[in-house]
PDB file of N, CA and C in Angstrom:
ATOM      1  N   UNK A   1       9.572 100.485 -27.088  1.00  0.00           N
ATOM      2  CA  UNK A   1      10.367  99.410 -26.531  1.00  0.00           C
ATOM      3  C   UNK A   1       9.662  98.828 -25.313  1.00  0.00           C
ATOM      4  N   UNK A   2       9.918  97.734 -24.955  1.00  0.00           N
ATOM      5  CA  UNK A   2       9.005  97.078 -23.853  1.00  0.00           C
ATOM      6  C   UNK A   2      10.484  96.573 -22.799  1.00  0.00           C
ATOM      7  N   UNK A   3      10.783  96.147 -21.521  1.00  0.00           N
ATOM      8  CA  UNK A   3      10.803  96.100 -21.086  1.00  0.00           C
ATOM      9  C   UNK A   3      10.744  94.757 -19.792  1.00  0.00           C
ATOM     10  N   UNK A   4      11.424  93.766 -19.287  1.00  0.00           N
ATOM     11  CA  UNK A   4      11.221  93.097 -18.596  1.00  0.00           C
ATOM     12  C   UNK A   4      12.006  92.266 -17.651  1.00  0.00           C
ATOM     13  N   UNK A   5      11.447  92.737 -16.180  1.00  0.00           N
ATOM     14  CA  UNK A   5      12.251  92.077 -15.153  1.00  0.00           C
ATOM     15  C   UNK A   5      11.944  90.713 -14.882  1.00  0.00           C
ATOM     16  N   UNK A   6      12.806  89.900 -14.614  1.00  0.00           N
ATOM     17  CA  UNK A   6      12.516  88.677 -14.302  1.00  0.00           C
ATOM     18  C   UNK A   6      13.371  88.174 -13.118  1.00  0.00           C
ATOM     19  N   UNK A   7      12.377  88.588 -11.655  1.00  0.00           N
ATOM     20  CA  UNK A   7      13.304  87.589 -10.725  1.00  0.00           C
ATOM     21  C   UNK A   7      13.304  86.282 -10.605  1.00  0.00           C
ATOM     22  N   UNK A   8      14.350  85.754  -9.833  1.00  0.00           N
ATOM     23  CA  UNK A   8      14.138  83.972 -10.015  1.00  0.00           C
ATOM     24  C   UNK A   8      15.197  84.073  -8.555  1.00  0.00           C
ATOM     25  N   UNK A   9      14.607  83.071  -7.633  1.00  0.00           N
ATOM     26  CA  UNK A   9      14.987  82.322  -6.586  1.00  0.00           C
ATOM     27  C   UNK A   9      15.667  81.127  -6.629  1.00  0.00           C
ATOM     28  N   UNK A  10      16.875  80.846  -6.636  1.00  0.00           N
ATOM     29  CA  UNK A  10      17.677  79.586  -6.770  1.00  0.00           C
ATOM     30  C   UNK A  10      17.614  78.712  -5.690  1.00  0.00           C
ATOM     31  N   UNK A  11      17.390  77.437  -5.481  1.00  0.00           N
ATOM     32  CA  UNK A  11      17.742  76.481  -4.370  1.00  0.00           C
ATOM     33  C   UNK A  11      19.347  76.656  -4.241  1.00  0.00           C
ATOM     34  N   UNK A  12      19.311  76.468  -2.603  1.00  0.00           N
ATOM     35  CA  UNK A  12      20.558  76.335  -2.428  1.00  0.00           C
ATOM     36  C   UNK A  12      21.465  75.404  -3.260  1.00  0.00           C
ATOM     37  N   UNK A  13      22.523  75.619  -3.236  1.00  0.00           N
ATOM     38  CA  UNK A  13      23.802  74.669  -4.305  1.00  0.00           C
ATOM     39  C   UNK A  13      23.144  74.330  -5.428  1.00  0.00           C
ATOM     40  N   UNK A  14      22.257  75.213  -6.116  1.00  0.00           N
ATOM     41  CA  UNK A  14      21.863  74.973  -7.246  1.00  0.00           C
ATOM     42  C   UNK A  14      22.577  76.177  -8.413  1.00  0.00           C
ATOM     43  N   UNK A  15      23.062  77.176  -7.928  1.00  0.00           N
ATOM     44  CA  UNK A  15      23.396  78.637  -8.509  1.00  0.00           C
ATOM     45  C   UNK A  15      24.971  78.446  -9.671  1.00  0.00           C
ATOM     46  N   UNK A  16      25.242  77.562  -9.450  1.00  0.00           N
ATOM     47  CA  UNK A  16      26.165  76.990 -10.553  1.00  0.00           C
ATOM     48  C   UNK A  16      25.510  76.573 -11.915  1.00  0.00           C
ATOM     49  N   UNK A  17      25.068  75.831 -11.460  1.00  0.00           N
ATOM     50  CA  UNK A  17      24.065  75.463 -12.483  1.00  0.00           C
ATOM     51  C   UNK A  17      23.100  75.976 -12.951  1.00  0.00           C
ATOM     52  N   UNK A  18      22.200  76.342 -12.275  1.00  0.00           N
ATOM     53  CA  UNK A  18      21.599  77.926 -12.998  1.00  0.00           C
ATOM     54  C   UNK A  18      21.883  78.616 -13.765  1.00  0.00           C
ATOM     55  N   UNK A  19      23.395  79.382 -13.106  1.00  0.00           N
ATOM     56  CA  UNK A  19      24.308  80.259 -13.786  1.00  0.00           C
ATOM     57  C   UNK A  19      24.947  79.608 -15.353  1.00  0.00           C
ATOM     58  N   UNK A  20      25.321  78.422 -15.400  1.00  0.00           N
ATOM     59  CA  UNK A  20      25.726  77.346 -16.899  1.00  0.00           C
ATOM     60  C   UNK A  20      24.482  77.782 -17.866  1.00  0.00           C
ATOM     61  N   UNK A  21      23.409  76.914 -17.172  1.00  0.00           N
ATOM     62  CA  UNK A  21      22.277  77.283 -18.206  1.00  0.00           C
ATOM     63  C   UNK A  21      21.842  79.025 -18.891  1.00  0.00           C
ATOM     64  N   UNK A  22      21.825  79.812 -17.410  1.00  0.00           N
ATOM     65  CA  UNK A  22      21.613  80.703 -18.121  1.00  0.00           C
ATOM     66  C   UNK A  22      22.578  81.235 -19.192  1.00  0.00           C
ATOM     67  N   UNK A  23      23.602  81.597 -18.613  1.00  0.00           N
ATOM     68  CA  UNK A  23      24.761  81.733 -19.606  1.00  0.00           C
ATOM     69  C   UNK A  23      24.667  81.386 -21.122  1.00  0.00           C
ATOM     70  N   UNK A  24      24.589  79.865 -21.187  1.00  0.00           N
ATOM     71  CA  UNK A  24      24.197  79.437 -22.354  1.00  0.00           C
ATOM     72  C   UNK A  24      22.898  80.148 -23.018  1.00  0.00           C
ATOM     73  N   UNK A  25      22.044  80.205 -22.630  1.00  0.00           N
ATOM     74  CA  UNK A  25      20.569  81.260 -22.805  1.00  0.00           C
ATOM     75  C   UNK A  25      20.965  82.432 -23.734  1.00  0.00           C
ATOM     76  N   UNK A  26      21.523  83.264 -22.432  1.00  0.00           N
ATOM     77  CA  UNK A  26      22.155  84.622 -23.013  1.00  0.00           C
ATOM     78  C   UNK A  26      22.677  84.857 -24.225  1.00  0.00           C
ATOM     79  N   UNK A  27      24.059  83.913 -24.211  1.00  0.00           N
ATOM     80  CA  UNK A  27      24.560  83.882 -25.587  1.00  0.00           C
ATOM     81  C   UNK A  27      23.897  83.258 -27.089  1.00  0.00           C
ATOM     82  N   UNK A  28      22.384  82.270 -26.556  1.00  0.00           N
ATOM     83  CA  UNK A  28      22.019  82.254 -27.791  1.00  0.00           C
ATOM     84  C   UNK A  28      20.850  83.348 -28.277  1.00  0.00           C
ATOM     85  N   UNK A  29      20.397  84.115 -27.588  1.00  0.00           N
ATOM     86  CA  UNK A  29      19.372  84.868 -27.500  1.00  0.00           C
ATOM     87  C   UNK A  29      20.533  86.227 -28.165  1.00  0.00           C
ATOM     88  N   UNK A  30      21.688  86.540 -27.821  1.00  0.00           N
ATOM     89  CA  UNK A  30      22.378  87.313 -27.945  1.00  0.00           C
ATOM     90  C   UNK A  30      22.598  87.134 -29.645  1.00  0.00           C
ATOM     91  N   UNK A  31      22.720  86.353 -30.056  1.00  0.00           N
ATOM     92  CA  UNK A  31      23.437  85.796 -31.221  1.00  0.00           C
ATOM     93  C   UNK A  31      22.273  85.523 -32.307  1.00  0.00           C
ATOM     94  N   UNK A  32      20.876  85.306 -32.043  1.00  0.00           N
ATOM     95  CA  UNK A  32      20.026  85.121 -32.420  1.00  0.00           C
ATOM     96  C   UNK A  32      18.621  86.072 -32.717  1.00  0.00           C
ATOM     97  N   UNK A  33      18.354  86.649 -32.003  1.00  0.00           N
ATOM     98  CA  UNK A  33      17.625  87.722 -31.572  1.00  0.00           C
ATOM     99  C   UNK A  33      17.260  89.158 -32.023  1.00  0.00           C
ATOM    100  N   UNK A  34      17.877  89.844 -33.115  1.00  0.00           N
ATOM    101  CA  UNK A  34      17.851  90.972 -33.320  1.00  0.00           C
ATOM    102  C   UNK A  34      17.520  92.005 -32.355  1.00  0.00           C
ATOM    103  N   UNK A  35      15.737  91.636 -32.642  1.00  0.00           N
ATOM    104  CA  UNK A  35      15.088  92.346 -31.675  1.00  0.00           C
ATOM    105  C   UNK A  35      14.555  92.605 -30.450  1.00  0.00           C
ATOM    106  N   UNK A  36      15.723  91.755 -29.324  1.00  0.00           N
ATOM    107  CA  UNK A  36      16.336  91.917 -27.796  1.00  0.00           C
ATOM    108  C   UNK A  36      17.580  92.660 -28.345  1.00  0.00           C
ATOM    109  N   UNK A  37      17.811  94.140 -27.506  1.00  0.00           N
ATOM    110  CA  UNK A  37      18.323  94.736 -27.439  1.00  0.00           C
ATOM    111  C   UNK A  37      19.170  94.077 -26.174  1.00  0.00           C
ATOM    112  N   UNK A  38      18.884  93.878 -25.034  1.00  0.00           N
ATOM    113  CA  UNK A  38      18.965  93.708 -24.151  1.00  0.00           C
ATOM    114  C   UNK A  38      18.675  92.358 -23.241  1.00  0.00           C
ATOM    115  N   UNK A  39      19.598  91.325 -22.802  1.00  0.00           N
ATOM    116  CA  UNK A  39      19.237  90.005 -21.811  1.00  0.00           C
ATOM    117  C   UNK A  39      20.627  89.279 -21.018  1.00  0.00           C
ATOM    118  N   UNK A  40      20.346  90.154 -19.690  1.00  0.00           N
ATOM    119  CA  UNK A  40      21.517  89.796 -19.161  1.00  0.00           C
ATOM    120  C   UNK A  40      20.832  89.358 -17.667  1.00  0.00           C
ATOM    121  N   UNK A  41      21.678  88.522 -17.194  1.00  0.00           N
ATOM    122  CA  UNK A  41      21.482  88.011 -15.742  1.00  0.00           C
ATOM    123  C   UNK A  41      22.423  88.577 -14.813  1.00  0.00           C
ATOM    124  N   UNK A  42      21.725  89.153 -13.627  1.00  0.00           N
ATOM    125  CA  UNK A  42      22.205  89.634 -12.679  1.00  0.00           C
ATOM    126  C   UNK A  42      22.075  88.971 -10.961  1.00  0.00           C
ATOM    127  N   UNK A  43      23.144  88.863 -10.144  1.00  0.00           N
ATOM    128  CA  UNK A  43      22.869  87.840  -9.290  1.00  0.00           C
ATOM    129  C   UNK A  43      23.289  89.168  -7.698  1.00  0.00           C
ATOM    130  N   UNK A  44      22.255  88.916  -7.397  1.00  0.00           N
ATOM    131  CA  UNK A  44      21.944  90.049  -6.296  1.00  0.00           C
ATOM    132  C   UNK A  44      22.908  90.282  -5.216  1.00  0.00           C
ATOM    133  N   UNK A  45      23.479  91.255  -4.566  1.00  0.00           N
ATOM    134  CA  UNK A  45      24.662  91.155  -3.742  1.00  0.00           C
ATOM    135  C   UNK A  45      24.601  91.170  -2.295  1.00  0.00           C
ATOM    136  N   UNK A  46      23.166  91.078  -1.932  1.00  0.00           N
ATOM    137  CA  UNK A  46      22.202  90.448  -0.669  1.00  0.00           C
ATOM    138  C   UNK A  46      22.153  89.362  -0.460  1.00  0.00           C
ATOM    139  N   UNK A  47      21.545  88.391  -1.343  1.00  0.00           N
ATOM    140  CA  UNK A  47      20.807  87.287  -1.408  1.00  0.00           C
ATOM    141  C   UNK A  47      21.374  86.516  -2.318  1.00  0.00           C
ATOM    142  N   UNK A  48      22.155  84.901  -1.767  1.00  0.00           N
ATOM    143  CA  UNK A  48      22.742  84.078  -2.749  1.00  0.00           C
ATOM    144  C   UNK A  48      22.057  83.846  -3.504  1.00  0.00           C
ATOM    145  N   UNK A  49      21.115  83.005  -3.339  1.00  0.00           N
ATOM    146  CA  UNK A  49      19.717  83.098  -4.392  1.00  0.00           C
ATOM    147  C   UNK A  49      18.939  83.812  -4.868  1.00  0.00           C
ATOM    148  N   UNK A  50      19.230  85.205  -5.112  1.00  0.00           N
ATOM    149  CA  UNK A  50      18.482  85.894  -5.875  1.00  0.00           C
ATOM    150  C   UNK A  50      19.234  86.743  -7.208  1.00  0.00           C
ATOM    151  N   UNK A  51      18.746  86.544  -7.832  1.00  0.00           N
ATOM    152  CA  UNK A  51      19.299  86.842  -9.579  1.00  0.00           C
ATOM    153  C   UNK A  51      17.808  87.490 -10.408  1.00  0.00           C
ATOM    154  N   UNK A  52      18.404  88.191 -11.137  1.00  0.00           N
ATOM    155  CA  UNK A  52      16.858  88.518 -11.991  1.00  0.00           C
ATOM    156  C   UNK A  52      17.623  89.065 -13.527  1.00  0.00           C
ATOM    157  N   UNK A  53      16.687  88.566 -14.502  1.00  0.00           N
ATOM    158  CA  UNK A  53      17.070  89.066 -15.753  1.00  0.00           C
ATOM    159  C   UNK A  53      16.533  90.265 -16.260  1.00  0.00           C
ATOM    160  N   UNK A  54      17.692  91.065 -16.832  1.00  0.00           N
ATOM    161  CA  UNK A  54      17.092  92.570 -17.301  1.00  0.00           C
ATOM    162  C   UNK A  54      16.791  92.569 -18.394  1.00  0.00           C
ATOM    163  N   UNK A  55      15.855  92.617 -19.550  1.00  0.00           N
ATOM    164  CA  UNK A  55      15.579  92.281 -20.994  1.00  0.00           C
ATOM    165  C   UNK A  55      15.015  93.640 -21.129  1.00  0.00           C
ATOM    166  N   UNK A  56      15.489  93.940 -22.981  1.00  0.00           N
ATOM    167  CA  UNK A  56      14.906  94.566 -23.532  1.00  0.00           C
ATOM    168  C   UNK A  56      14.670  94.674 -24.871  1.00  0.00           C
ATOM    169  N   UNK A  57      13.134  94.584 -25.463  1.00  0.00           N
ATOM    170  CA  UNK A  57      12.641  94.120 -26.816  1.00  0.00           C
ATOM    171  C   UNK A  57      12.645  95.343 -27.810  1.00  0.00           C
ATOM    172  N   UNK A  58      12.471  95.447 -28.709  1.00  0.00           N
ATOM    173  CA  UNK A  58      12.126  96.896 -30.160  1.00  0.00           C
ATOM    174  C   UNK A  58      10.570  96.953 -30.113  1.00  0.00           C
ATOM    175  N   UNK A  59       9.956  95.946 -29.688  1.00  0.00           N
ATOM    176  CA  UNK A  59       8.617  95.849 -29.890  1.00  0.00           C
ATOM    177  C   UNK A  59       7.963  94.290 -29.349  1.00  0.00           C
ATOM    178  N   UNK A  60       6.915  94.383 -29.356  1.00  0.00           N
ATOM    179  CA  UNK A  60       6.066  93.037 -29.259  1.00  0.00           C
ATOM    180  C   UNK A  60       6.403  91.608 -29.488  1.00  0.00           C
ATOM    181  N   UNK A  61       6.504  92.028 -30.759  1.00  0.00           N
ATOM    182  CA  UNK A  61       6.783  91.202 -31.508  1.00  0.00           C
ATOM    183  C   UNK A  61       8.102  90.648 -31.307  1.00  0.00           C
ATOM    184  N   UNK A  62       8.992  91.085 -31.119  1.00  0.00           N
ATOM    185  CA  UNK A  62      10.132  90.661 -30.489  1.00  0.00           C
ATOM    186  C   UNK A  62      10.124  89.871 -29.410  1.00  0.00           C
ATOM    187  N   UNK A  63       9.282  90.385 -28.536  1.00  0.00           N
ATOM    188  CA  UNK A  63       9.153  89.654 -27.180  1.00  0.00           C
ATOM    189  C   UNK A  63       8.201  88.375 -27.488  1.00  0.00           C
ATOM    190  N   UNK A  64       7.444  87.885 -28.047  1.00  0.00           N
ATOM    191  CA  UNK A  64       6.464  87.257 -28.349  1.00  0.00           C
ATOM    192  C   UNK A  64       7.681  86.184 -29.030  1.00  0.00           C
ATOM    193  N   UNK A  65       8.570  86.457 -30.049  1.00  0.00           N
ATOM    194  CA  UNK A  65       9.056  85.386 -30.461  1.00  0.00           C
ATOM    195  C   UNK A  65      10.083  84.908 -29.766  1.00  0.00           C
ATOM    196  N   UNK A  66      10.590  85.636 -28.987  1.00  0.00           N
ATOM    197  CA  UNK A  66      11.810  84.912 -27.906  1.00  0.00           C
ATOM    198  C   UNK A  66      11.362  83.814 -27.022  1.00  0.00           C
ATOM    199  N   UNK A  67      10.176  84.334 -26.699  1.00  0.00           N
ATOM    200  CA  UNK A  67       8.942  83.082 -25.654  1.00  0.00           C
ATOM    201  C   UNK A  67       8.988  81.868 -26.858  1.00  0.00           C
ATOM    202  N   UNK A  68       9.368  81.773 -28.037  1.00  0.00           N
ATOM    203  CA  UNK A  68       8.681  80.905 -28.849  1.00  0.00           C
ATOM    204  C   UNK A  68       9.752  80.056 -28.972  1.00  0.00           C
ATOM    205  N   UNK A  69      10.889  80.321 -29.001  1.00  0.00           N
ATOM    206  CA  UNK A  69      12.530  79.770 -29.680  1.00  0.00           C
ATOM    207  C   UNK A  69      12.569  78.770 -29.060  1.00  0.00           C
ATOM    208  N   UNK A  70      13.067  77.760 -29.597  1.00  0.00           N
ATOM    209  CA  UNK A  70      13.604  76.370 -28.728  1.00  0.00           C
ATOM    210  C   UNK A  70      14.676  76.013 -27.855  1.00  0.00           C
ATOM    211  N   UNK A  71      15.600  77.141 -27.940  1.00  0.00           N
ATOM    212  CA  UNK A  71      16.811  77.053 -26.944  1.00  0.00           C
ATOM    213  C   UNK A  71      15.898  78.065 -25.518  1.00  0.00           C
ATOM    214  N   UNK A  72      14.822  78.693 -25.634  1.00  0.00           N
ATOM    215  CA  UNK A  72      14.528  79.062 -24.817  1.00  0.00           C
ATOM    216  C   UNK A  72      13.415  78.007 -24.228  1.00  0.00           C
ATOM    217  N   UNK A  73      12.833  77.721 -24.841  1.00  0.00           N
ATOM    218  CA  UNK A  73      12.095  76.265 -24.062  1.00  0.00           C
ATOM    219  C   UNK A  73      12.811  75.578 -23.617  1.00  0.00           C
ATOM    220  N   UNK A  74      14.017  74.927 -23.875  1.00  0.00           N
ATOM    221  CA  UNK A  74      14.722  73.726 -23.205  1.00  0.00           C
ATOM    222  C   UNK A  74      15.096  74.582 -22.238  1.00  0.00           C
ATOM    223  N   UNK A  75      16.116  75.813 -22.376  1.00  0.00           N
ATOM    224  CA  UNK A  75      16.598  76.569 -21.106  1.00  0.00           C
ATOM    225  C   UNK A  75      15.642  76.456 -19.843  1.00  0.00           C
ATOM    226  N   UNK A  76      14.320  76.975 -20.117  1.00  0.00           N
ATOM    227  CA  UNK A  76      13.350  76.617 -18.831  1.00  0.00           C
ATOM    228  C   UNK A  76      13.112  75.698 -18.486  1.00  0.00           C
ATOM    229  N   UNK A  77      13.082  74.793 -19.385  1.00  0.00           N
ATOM    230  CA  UNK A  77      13.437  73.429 -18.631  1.00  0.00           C
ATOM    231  C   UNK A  77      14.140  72.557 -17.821  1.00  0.00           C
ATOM    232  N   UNK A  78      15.283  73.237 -17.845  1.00  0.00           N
ATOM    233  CA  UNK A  78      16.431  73.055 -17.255  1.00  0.00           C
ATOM    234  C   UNK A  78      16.845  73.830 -16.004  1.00  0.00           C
ATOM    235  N   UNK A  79      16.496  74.780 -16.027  1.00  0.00           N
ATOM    236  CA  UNK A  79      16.075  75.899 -15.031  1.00  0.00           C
ATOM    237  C   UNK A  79      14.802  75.343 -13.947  1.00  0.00           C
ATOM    238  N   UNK A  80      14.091  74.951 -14.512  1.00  0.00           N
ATOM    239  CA  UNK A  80      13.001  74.921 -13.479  1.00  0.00           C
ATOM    240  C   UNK A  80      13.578  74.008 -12.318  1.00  0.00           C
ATOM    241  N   UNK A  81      14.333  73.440 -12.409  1.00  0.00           N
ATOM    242  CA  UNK A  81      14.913  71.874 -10.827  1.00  0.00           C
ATOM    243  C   UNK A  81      15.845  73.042 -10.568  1.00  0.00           C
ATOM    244  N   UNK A  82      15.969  74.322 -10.896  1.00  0.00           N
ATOM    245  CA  UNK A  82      17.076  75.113  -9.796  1.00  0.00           C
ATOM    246  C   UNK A  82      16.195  76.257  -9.320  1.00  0.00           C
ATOM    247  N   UNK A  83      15.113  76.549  -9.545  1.00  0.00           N
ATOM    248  CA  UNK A  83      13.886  77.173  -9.232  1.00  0.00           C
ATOM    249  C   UNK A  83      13.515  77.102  -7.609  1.00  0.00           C
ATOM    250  N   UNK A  84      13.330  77.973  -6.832  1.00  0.00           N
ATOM    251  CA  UNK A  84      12.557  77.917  -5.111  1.00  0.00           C
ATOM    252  C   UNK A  84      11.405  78.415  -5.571  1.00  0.00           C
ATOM    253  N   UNK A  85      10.744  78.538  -6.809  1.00  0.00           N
ATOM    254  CA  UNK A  85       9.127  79.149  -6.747  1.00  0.00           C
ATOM    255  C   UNK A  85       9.545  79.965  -8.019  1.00  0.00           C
ATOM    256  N   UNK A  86       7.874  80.117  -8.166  1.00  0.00           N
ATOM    257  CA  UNK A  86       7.980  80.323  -9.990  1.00  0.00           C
ATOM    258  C   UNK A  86       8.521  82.290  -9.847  1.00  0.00           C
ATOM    259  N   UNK A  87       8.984  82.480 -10.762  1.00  0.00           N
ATOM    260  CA  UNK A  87       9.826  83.032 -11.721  1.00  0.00           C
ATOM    261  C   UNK A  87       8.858  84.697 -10.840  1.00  0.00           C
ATOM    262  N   UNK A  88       8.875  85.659 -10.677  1.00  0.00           N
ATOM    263  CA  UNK A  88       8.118  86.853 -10.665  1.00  0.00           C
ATOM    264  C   UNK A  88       8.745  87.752 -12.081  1.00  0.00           C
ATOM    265  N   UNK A  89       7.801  87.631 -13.351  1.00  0.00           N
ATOM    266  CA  UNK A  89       7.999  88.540 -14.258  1.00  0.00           C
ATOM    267  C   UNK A  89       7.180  89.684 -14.172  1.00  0.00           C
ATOM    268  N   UNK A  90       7.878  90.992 -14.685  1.00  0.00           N
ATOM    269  CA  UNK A  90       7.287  91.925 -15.100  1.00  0.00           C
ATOM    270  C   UNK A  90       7.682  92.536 -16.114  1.00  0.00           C
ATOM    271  N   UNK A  91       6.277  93.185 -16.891  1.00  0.00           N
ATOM    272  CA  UNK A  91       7.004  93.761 -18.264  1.00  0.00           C
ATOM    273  C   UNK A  91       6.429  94.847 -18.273  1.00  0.00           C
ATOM    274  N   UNK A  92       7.588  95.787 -18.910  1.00  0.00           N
ATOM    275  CA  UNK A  92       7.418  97.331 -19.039  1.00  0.00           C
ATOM    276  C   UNK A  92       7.142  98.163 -19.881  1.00  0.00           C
ATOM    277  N   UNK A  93       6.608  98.963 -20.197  1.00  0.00           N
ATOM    278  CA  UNK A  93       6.386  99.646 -21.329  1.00  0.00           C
ATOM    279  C   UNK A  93       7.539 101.204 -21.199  1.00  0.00           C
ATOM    280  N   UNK A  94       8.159 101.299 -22.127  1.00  0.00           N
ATOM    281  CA  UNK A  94       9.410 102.343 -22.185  1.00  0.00           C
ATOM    282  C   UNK A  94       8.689 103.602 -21.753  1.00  0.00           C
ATOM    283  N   UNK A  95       8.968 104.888 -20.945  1.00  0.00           N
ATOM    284  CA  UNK A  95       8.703 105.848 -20.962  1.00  0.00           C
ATOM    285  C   UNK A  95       9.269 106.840 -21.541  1.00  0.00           C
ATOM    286  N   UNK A  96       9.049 107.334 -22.540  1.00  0.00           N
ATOM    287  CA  UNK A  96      10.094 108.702 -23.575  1.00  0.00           C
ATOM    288  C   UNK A  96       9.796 109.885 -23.154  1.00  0.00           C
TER     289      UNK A  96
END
């Protein structure tokens, strides 16, 4: 299984909207996806603007085609004007 954090920095009075889009994200990735086990957004209890997504794939290949989907291209698109600086991803490899 692989693994991946994704923080993201919101402009101020942008976190509504953020939150719409992602939402929408979630549920199609949820509904679509098999092989995401795991893609939820979490919004930090420090920092108004800070949120990061917790994902988790079966394999590669999983992760490789979620990057590919078209509700996930437009989502970043839409996302990026609520963006303070690009995205810090990291991806994990499962430890058993």
């Amino acid at each position: 299984m692989i693994g991946v954090v994704a923080k993201l920095n919101i402009l101020d009075g942008k976190q509504e909207e953020f939150e719409q889009v992602a939402k929408d994200l979630m549920a199609k990735v949820k509904a679509n996806e098999p092989g995401c086990l795991t893609y939820q957004l979490y919004k930090s209890k420090k920092d108004a603007n800070g949120y990061i997504f917790m994902e988790q794939y079966a394999n590669q290949e999983a992760l490789e085609a979620h990057g590919k989907t078209d509700y996930f291209r437009a989502a970043g698109a839409k996302m990026g004007g609520c963006l303070a600086g690009a995205p810090d991803v990291q991806v994990y490899d499962i430890v058993e």
